[in-house]
C-alpha atoms as a PDB file:
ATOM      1  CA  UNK A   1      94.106  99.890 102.552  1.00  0.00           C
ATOM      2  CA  UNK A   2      91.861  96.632 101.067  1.00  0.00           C
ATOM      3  CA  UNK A   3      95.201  95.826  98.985  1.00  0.00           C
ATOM      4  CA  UNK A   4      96.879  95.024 101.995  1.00  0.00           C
ATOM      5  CA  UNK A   5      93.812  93.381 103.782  1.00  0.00           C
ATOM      6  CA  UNK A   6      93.451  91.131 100.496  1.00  0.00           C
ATOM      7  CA  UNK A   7      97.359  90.012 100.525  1.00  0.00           C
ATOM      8  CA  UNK A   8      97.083  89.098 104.016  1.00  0.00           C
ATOM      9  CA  UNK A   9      93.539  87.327 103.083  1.00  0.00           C
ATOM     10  CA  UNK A  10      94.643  85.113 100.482  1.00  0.00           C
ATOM     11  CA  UNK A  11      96.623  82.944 102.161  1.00  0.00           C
ATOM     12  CA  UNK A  12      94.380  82.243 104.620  1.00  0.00           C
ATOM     13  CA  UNK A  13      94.739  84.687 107.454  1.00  0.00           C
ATOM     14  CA  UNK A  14      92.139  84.368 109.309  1.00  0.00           C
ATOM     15  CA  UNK A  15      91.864  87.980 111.002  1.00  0.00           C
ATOM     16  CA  UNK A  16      92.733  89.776 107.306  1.00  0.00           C
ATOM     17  CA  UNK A  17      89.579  87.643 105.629  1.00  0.00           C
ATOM     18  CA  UNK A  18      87.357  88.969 108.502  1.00  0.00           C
ATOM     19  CA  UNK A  19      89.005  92.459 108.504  1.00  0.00           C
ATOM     20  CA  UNK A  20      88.526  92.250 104.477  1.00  0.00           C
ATOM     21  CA  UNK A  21      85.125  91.301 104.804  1.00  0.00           C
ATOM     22  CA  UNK A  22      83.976  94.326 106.464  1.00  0.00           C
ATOM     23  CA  UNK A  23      85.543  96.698 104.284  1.00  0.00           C
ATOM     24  CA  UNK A  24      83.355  95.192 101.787  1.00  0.00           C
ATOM     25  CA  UNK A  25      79.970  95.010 104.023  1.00  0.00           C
ATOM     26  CA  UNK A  26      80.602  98.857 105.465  1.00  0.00           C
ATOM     27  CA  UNK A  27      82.023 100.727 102.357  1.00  0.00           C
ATOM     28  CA  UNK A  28      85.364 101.764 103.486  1.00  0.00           C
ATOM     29  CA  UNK A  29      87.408 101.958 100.727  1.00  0.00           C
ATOM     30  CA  UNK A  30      86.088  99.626  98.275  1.00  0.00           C
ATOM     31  CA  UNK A  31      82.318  99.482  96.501  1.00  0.00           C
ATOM     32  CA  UNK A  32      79.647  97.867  98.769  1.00  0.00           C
ATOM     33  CA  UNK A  33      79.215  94.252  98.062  1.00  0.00           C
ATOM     34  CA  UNK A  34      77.515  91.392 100.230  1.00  0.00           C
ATOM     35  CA  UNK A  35      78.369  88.679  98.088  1.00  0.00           C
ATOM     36  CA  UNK A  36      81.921  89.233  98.959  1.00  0.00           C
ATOM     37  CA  UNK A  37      82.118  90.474 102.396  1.00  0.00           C
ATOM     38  CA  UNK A  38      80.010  86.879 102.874  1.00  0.00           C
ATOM     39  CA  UNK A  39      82.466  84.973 100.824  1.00  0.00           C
ATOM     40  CA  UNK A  40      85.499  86.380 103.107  1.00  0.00           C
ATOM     41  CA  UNK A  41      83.680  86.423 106.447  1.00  0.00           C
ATOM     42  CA  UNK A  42      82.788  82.515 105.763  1.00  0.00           C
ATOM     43  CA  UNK A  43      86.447  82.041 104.913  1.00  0.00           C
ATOM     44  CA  UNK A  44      87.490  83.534 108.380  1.00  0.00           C
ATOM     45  CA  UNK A  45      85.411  81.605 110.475  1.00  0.00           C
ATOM     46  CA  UNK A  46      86.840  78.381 108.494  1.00  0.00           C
ATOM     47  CA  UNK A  47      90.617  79.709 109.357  1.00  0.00           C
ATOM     48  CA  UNK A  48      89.517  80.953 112.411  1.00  0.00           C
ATOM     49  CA  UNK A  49      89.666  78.722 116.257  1.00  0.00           C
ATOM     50  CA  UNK A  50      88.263  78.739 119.723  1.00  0.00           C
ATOM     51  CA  UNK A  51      86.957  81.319 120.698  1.00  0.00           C
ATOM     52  CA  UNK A  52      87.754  83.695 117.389  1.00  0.00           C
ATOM     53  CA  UNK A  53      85.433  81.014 115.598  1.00  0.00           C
ATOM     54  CA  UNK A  54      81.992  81.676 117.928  1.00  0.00           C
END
């Protein structure tokens, strides 16, 4: 499942960064790591607008 999240991620997709992110903060499928889920989550809110963004 990440593999897919991370293809959609790179080229900045907002909602696949954020949706990346948790997997990485929560466990699910991949090894826990905060640096990373921090690194995609600030990446999403950069992509993201309006409303998304708050």
């Amino acid at each position: 499942m990440w593999q897919w999240y991370e293809t959609a991620a790179m080229p900045g997709h907002a909602i696949g960064q954020y949706n990346l992110a948790k997997l990485y903060y929560t466990e699910l499928d991949v090894p826990q790591d905060n640096v990373r889920a921090y690194m995609w989550v600030n990446l999403a809110a950069v992509h993201m607008t309006g409303d998304e963004q708050k």
